[in-house]
N, C-alpha and C. Protein backbone atom coordinates (compact mmCIF):
# COMPACT_ATOMS: atom_id res chain seq x y z
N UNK A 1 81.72 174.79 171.91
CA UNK A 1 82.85 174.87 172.83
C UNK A 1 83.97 173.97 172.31
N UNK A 2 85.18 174.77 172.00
CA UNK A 2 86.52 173.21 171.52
C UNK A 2 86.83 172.73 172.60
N UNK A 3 87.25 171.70 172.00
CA UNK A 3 87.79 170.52 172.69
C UNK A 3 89.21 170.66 173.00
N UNK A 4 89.57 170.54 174.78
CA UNK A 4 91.08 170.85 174.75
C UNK A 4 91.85 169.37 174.89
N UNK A 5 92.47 169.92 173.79
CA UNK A 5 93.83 168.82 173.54
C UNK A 5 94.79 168.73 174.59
N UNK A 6 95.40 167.16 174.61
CA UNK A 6 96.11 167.71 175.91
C UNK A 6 97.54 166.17 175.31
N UNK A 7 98.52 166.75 175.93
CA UNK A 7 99.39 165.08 175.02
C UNK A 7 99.57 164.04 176.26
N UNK A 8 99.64 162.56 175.78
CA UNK A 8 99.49 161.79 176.84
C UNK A 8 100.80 161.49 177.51
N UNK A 9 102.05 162.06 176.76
CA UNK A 9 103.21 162.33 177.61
C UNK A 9 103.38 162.80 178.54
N UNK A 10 102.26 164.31 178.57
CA UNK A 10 102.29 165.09 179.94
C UNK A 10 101.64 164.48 181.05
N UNK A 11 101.32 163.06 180.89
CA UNK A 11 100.19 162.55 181.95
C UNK A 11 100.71 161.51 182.63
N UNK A 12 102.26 161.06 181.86
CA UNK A 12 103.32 160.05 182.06
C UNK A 12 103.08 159.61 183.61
N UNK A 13 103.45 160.27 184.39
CA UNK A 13 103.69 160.33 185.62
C UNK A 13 102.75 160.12 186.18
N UNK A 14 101.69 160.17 186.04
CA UNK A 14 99.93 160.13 186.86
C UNK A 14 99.52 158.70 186.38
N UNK A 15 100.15 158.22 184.92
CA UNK A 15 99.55 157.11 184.33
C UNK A 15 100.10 156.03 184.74
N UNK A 16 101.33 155.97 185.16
CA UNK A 16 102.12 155.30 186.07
C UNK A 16 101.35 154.94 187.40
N UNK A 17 100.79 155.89 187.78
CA UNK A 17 100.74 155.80 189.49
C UNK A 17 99.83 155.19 189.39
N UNK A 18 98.43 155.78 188.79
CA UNK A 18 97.24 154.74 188.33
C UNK A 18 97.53 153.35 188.12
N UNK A 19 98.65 152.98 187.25
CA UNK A 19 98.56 152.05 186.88
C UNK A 19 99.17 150.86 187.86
N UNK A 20 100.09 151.51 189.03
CA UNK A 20 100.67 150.41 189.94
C UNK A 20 99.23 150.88 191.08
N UNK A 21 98.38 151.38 190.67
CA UNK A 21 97.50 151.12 192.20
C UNK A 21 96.55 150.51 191.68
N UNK A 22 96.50 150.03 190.74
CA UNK A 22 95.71 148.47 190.45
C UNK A 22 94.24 149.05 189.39
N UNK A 23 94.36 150.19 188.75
CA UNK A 23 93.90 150.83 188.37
C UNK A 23 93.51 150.02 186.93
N UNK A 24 92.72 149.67 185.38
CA UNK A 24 92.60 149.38 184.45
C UNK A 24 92.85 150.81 183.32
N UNK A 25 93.52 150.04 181.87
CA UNK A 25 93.77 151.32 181.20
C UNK A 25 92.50 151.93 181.43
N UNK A 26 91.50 151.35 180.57
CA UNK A 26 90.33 152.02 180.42
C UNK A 26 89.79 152.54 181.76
N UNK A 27 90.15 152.48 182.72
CA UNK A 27 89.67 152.76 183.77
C UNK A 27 90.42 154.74 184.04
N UNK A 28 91.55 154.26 183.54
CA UNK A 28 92.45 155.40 183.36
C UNK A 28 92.51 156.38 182.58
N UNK A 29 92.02 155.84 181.28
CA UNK A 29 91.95 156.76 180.30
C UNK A 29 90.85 157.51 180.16
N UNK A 30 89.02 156.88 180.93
CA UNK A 30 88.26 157.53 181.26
C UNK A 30 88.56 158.83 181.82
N UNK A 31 89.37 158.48 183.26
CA UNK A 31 89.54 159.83 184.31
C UNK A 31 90.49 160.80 183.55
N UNK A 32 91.55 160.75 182.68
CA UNK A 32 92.58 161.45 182.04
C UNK A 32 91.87 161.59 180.40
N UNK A 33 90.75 161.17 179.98
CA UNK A 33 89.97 162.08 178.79
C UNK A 33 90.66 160.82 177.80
N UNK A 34 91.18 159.92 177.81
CA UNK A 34 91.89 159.44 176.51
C UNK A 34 91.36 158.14 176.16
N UNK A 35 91.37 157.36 174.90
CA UNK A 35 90.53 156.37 174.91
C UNK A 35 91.72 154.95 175.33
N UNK A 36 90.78 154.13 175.35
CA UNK A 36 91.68 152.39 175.78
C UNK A 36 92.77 152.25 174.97
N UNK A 37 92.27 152.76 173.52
CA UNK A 37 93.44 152.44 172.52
C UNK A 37 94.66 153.52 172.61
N UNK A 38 94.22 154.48 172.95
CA UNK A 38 95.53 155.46 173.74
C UNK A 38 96.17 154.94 174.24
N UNK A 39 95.56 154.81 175.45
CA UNK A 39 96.29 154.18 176.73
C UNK A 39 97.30 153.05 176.28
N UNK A 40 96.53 151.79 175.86
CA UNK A 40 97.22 150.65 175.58
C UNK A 40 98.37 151.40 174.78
N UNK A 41 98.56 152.15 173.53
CA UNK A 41 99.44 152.93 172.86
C UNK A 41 100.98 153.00 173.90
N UNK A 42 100.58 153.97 174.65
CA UNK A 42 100.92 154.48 175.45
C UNK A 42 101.92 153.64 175.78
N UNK A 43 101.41 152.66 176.72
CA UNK A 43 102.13 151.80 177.38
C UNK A 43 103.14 150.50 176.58
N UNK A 44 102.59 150.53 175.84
CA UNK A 44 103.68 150.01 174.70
C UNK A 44 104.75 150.31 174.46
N UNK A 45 104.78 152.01 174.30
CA UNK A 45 105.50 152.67 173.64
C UNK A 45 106.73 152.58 175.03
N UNK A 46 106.20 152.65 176.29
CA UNK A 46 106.81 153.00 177.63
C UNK A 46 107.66 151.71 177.56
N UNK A 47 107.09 151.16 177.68
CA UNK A 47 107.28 149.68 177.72
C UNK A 47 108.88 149.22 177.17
N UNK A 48 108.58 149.51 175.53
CA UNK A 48 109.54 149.08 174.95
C UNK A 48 110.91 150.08 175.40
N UNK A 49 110.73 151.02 175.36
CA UNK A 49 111.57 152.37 175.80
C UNK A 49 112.66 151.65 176.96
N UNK A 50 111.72 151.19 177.82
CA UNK A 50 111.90 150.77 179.68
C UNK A 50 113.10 149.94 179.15
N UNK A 51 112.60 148.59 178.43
CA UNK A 51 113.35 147.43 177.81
C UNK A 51 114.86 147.96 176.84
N UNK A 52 114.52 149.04 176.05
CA UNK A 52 115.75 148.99 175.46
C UNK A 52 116.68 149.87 176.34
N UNK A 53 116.53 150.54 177.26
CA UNK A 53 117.12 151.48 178.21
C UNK A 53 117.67 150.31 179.54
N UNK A 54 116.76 149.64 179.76
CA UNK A 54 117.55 148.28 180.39
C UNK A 54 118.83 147.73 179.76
N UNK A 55 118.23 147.27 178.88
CA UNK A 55 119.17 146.50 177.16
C UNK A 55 120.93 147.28 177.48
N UNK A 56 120.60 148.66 177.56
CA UNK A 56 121.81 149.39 177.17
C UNK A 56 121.65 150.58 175.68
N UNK A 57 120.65 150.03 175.44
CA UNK A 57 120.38 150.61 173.97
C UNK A 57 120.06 152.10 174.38
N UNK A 58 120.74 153.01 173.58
CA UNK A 58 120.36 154.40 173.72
C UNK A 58 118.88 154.95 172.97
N UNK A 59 118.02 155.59 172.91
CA UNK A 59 116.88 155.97 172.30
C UNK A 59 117.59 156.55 171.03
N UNK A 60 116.75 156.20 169.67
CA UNK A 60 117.28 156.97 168.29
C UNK A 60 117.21 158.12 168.44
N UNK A 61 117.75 159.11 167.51
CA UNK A 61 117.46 160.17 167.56
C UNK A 61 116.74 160.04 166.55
N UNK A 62 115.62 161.71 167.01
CA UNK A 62 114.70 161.78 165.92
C UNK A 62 115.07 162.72 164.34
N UNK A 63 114.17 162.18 163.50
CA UNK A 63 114.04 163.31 162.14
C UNK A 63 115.37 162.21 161.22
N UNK A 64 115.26 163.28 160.29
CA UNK A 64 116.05 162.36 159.04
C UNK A 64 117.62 162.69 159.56
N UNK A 65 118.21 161.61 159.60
CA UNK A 65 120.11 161.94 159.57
C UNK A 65 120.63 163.05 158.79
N UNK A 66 121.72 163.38 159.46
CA UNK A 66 122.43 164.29 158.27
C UNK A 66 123.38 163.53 157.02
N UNK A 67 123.16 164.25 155.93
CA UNK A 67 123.78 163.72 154.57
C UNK A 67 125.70 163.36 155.56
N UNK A 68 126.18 162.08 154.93
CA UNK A 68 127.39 160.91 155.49
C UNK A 68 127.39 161.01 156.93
N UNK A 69 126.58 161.31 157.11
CA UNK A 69 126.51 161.00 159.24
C UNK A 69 126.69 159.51 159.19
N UNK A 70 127.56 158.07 159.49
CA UNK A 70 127.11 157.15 159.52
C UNK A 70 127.44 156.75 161.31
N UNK A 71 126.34 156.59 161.65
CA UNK A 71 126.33 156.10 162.96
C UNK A 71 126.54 154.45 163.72
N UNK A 72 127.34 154.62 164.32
CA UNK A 72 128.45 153.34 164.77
C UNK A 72 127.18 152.88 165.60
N UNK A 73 127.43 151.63 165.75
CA UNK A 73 126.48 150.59 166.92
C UNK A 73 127.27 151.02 168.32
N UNK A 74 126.48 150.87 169.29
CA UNK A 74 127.07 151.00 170.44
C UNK A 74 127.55 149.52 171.29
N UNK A 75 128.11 149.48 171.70
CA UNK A 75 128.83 148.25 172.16
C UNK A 75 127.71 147.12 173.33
N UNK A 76 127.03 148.58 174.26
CA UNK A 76 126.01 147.74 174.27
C UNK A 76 124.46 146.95 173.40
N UNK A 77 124.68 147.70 172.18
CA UNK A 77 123.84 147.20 171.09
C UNK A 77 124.86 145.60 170.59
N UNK A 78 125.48 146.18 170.32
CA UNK A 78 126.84 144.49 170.18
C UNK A 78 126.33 143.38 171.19
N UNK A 79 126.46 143.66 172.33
CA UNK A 79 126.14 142.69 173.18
C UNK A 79 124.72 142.46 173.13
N UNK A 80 123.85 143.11 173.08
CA UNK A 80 122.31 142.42 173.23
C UNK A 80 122.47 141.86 171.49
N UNK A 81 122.78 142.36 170.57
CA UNK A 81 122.83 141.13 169.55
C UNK A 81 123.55 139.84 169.75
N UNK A 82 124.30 139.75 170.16
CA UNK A 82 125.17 138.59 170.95
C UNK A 82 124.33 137.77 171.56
N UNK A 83 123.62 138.19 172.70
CA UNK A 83 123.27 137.50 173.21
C UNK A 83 121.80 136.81 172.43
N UNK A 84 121.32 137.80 171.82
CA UNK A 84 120.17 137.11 170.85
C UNK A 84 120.38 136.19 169.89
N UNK A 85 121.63 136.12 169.45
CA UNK A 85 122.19 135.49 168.43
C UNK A 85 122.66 134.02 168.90
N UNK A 86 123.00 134.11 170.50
CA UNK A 86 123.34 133.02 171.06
C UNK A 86 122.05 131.92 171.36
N UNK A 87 120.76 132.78 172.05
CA UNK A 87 119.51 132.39 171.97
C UNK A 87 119.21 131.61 171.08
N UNK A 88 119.50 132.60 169.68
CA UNK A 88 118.68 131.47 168.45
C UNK A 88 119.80 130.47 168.14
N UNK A 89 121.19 130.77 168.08
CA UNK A 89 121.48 129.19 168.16
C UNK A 89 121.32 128.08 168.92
N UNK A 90 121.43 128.55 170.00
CA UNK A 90 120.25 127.44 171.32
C UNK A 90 119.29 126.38 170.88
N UNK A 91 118.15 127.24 170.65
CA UNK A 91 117.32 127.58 169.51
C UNK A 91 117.39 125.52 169.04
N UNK A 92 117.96 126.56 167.78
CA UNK A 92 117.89 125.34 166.72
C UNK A 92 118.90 124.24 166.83
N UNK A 93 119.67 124.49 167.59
CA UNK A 93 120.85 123.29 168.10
C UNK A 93 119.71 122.22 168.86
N UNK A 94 118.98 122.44 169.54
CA UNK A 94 117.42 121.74 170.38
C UNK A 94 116.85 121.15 169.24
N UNK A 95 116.31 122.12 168.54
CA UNK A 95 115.52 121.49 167.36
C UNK A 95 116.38 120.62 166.81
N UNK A 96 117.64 120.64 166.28
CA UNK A 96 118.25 119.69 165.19
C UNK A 96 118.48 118.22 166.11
N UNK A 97 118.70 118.44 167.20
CA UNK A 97 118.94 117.30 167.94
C UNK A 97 117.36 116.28 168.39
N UNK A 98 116.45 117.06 168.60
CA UNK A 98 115.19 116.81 168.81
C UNK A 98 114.65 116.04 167.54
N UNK A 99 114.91 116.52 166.16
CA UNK A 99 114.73 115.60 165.30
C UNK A 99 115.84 114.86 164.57
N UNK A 100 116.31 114.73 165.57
CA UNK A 100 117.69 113.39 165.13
C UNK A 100 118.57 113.89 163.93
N UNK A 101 118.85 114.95 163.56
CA UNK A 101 119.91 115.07 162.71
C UNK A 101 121.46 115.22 163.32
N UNK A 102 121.53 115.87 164.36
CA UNK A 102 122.87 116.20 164.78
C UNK A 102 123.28 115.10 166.12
């Protein structure tokens, strides 16, 4: 008998709900056929998505660019480098002062 394939995108929505009703991956991925390391996959992938869609960051597009396509940063990509950039000077402005150079 084969085995039916099924993608864990289409399960998005169910894996969610499981997962705010206090549910464990593996607990989840049992009932939906998929293993822990799926799952965990999964939610990674969501995860980061969630974060750069917060960020401002638009999702890449997929597959190879077209030959001189050069694609501009988006302004909210500008600003979350900004602000990361401000972080790490933070950062090490702490450290340099912490060991007495500055």
């Amino acid at each position: 008998m084969p085995r039916k394939y099924s993608h864990i995108q289409e399960h998005e929505k169910e894996i969610l709900e499981l997962r705010s009703q206090g549910m464990t991956l593996r607990e989840i991925g049992e009932k939906l056929g998929f293993t822990h390391k799926e799952m965990r996959g999964f939610l990674s992938r969501y995860n980061r998505k969630q974060r750069n869609l917060a960020a401002g960051i638009p999702p890449k597009p997929k597959g190879r660019p077209r030959k001189g396509e050069i694609r501009e940063p988006s302004i909210a990509e500008y600003k979350y480098e900004i602000e990361r950039l401000k972080m790490e000077n933070e950062l090490l402005r702490d450290f340099l002062r912490s060991t007495g150079r500055k």
